[in-house]
N, C-alpha and C. Protein backbone atom coordinates (compact mmCIF):
# COMPACT_ATOMS: atom_id res chain seq x y z
N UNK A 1 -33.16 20.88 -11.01
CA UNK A 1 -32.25 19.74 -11.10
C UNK A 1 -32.11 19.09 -9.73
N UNK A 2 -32.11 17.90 -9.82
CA UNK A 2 -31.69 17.40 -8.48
C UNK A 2 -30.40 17.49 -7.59
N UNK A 3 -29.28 17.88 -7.93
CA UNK A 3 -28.07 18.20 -7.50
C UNK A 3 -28.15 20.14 -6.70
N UNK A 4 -29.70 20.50 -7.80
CA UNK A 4 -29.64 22.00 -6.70
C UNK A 4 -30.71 21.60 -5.68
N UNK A 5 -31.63 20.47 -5.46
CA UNK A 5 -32.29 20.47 -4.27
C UNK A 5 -31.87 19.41 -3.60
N UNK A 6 -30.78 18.93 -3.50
CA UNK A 6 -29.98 18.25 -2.76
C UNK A 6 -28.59 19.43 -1.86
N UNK A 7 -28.23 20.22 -2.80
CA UNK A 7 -26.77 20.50 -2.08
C UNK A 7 -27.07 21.80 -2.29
N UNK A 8 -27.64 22.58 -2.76
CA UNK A 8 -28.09 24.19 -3.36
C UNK A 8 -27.18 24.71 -4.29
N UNK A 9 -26.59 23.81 -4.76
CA UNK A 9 -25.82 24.54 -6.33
C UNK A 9 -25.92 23.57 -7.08
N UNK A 10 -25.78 24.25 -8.86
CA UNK A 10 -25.99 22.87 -9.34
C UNK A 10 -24.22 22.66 -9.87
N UNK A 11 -24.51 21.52 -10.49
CA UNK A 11 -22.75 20.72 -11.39
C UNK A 11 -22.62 21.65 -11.78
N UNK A 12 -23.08 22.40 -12.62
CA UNK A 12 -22.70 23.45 -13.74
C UNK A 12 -21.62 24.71 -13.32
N UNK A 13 -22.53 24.98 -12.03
CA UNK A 13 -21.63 26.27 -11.01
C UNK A 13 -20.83 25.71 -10.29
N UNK A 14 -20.64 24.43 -10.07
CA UNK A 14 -19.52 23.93 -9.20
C UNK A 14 -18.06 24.20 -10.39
N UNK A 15 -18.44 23.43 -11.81
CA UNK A 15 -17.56 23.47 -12.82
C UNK A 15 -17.28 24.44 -13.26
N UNK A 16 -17.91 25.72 -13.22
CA UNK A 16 -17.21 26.95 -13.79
C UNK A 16 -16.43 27.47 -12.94
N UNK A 17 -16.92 27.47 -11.31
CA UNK A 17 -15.77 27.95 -10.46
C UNK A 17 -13.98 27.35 -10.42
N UNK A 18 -13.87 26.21 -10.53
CA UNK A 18 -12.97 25.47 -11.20
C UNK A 18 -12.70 24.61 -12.37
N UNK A 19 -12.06 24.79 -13.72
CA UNK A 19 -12.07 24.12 -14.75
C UNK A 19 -11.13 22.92 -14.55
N UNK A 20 -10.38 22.69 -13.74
CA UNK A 20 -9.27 21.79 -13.54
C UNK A 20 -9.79 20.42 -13.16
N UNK A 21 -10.43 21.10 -11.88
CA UNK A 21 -11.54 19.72 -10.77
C UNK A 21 -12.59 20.24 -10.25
N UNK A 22 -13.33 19.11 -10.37
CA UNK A 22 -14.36 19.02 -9.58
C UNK A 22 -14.26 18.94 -8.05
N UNK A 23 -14.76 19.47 -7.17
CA UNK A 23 -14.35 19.63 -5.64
C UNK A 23 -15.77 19.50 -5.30
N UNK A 24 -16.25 18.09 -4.96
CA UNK A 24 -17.60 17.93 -4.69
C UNK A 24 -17.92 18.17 -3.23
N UNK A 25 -16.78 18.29 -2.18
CA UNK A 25 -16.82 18.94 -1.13
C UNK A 25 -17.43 20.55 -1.09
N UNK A 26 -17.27 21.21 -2.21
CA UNK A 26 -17.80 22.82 -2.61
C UNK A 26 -19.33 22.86 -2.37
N UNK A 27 -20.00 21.33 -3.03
CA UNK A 27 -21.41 21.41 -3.13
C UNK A 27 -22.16 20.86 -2.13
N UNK A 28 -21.36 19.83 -1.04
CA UNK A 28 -21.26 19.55 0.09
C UNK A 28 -21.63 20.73 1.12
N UNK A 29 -23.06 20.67 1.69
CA UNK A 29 -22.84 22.16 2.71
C UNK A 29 -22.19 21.54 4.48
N UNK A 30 -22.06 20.11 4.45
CA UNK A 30 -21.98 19.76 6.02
C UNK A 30 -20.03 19.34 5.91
N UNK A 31 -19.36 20.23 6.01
CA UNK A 31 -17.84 19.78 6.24
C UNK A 31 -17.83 18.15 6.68
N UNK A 32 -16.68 17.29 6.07
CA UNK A 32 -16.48 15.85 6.90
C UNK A 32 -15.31 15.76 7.69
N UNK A 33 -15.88 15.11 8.86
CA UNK A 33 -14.25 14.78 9.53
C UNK A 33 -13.39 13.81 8.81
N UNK A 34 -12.51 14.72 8.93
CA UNK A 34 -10.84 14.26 8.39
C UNK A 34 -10.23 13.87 9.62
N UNK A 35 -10.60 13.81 10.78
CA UNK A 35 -9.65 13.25 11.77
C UNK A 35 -9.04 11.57 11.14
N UNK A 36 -7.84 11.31 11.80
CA UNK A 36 -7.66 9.91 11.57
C UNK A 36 -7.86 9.00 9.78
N UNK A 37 -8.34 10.00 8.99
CA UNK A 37 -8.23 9.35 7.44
C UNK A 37 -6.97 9.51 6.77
N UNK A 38 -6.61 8.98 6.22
CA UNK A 38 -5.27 9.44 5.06
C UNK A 38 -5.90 10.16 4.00
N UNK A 39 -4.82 11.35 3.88
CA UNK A 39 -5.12 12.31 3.12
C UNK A 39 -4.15 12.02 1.78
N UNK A 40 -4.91 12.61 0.45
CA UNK A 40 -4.40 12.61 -1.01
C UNK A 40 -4.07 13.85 -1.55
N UNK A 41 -2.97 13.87 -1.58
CA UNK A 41 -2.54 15.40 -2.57
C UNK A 41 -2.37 14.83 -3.79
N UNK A 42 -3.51 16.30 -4.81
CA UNK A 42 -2.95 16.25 -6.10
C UNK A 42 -1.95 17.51 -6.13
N UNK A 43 -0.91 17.38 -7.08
CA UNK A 43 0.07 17.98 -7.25
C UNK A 43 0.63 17.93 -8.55
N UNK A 44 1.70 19.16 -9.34
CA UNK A 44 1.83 19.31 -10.34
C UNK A 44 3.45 19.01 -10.38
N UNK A 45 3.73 18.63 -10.81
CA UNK A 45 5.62 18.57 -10.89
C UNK A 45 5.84 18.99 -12.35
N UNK A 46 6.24 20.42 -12.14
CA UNK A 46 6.30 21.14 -13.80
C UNK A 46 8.06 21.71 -13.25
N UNK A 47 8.36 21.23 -12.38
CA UNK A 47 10.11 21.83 -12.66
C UNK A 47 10.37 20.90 -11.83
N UNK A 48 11.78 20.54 -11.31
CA UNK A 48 12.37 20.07 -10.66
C UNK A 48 12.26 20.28 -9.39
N UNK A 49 12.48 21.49 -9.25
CA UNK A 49 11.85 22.19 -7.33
C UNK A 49 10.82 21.35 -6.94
N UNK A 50 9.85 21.00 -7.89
CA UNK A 50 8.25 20.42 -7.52
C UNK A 50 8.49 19.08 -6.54
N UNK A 51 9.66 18.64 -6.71
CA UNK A 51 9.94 17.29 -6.50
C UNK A 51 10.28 17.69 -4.39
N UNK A 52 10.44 18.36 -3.91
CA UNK A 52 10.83 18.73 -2.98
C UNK A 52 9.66 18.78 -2.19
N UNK A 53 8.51 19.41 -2.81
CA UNK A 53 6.94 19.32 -1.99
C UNK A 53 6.33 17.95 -1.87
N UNK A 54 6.56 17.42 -2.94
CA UNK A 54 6.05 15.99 -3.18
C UNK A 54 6.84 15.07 -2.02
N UNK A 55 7.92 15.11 -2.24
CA UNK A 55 9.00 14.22 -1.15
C UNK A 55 8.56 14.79 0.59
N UNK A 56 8.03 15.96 0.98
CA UNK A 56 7.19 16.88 2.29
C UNK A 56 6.41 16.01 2.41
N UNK A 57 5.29 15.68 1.19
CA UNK A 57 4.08 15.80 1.45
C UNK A 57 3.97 14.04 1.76
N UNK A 58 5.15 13.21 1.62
CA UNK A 58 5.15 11.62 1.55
C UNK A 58 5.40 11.59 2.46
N UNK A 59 6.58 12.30 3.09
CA UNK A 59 7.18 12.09 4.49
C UNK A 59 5.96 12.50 5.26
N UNK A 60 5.32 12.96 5.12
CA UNK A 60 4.14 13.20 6.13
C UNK A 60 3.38 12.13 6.47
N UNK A 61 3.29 11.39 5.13
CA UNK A 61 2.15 9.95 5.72
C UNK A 61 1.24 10.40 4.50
N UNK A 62 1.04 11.33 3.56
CA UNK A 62 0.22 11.90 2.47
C UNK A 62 0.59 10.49 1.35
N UNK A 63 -0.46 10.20 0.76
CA UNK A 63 -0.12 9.99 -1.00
C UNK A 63 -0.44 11.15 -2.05
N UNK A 64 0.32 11.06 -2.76
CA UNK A 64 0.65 11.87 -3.53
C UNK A 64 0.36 11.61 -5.09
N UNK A 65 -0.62 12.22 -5.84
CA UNK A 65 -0.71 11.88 -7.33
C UNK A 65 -0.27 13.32 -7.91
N UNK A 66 0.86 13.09 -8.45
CA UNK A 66 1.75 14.19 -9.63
C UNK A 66 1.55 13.93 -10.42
N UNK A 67 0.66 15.67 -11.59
CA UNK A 67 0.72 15.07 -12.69
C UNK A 67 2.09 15.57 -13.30
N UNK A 68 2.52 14.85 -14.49
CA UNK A 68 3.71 14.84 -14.80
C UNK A 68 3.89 15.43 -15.92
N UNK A 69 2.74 15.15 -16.64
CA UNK A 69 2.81 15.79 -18.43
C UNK A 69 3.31 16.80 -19.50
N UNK A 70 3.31 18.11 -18.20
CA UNK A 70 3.83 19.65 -18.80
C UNK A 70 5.29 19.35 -18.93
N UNK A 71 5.85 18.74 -17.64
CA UNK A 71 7.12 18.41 -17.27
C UNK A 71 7.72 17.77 -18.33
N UNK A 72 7.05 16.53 -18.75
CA UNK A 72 7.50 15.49 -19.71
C UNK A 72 7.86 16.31 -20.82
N UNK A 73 6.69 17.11 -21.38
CA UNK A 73 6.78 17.97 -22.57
C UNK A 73 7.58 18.71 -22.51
N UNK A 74 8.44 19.13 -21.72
CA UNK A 74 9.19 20.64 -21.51
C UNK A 74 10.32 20.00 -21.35
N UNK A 75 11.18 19.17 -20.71
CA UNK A 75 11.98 18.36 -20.31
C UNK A 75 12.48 17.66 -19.89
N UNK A 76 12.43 16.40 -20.70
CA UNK A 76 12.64 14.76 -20.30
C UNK A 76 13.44 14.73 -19.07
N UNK A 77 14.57 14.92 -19.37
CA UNK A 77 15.59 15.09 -18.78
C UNK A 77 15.56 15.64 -17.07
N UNK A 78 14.66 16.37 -16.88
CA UNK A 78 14.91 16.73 -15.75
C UNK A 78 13.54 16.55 -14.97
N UNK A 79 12.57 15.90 -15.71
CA UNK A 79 11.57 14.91 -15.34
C UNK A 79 12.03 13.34 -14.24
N UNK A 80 13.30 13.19 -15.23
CA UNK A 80 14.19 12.06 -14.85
C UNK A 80 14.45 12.43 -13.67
N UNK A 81 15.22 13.40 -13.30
CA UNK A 81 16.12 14.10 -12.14
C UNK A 81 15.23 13.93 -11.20
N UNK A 82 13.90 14.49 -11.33
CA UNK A 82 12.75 14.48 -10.30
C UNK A 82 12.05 13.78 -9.71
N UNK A 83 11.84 12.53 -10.60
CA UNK A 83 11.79 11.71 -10.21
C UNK A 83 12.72 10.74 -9.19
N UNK A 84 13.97 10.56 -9.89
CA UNK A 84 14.87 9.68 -8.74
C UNK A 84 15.51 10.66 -7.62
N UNK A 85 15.02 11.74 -7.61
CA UNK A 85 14.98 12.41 -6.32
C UNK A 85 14.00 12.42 -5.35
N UNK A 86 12.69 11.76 -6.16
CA UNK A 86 11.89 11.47 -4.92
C UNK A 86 11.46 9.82 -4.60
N UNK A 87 12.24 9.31 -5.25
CA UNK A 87 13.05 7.59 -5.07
C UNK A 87 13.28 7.56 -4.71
N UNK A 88 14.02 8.28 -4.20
CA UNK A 88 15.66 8.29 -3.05
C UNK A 88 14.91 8.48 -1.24
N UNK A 89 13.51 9.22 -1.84
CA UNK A 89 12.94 9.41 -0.18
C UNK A 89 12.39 8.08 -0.04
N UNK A 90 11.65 7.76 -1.05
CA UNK A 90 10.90 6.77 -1.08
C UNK A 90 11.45 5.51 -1.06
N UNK A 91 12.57 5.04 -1.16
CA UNK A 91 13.49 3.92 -0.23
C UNK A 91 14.16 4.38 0.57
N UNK A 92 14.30 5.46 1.25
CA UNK A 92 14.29 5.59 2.65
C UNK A 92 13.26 5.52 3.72
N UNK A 93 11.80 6.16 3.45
CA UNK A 93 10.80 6.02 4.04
C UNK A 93 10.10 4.33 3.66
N UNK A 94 10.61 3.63 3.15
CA UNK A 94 9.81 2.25 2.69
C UNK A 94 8.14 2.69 2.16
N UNK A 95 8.64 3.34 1.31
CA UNK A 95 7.45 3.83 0.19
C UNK A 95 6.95 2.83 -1.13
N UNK A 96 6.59 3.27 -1.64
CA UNK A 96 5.78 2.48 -3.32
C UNK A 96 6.15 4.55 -4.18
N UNK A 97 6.48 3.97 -5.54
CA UNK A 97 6.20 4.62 -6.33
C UNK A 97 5.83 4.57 -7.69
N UNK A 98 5.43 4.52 -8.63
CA UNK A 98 4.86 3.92 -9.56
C UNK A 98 4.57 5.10 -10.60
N UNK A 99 4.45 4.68 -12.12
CA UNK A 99 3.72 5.62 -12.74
C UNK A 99 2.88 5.60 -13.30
N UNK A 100 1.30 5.73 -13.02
CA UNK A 100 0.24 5.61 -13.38
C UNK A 100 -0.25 6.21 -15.32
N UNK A 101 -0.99 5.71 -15.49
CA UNK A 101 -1.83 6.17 -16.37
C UNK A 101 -2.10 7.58 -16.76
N UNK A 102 -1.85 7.85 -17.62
CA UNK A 102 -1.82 9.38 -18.15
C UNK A 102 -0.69 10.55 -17.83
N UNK A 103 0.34 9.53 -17.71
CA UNK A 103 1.82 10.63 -17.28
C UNK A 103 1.39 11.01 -15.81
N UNK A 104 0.41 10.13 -14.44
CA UNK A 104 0.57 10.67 -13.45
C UNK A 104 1.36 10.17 -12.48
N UNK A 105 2.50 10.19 -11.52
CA UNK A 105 3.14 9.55 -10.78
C UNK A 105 2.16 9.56 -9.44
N UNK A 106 2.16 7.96 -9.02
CA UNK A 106 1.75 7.98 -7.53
C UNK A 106 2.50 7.61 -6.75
N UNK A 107 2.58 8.10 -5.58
CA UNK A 107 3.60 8.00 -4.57
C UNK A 107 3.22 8.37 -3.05
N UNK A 108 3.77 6.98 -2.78
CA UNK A 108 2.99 6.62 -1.34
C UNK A 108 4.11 6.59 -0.45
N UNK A 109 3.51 6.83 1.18
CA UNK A 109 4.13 6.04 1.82
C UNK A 109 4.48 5.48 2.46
N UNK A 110 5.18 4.62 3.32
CA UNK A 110 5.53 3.09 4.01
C UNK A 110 4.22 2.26 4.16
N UNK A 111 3.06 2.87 4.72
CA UNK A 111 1.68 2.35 5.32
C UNK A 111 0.59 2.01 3.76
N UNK A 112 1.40 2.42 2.71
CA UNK A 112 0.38 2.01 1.60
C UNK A 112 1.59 0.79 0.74
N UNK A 113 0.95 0.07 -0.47
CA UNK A 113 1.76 -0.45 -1.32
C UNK A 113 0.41 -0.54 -2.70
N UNK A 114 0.99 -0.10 -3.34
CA UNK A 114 0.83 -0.02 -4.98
C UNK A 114 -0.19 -1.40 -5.43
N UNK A 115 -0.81 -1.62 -5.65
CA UNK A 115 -1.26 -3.26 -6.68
C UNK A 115 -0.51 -2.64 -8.03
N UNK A 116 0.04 -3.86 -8.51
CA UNK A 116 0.65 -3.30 -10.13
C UNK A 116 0.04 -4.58 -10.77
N UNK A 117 -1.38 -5.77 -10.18
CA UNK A 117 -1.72 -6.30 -10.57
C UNK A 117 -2.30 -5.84 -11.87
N UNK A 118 -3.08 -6.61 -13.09
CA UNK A 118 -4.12 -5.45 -13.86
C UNK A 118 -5.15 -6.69 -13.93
């Protein structure tokens, strides 16, 4: 296959080592500099606590994609909570927050802004 005489593993073994994501950095053998890029956390917000890493990881200068879905399913209610708790950073830091496509929240901040064009 061309993906094993390019990188020495193929898709197949990249995907069984993780079922969640693909981490095409895994099949990548030359590390990239990350100096100076903005970095993306994915992240899970399945309780309320979750909302506390997410609000870390903004204040840092990170964007942040939470998925939200387990949460939604388990309890509306405190989905709610978690959210306008990390609102509350996010008009303090002059952030964007938004909720994307497929129950995922993105959340940026001050140095990014959202298109909510379509």
């Amino acid at each position: 296959m061309v993906l094993e005489r390019i990188f020495g593993k193929s898709l197949k073994d990249v995907e069984e080592e993780d079922e969640e994501y693909i981490d095409f950095n895994k099949i990548i053998e030359k590390p990239k500099n990350v100096e100076g890029k903005m970095e993306i956390k994915i992240e899970k917000l399945l309780e309320f606590r979750d909302a506390e890493k997410i609000q870390r990881e903004v204040r840092e200068g990170k964007i942040v994609l939470a998925e939200t879905e387990e949460l939604k399913e388990k309890d509306i209610g405190e989905l709610k909570r978690a959210i306008e708790r990390i609102k509350k950073t996010i008009i303090a830091i002059d952030g964007d927050i938004v909720m994307g496509p497929k129950s995922i929240l993105i959340v940026c901040p001050g140095s990014v802004v959202i298109s909510r064009r379509k």
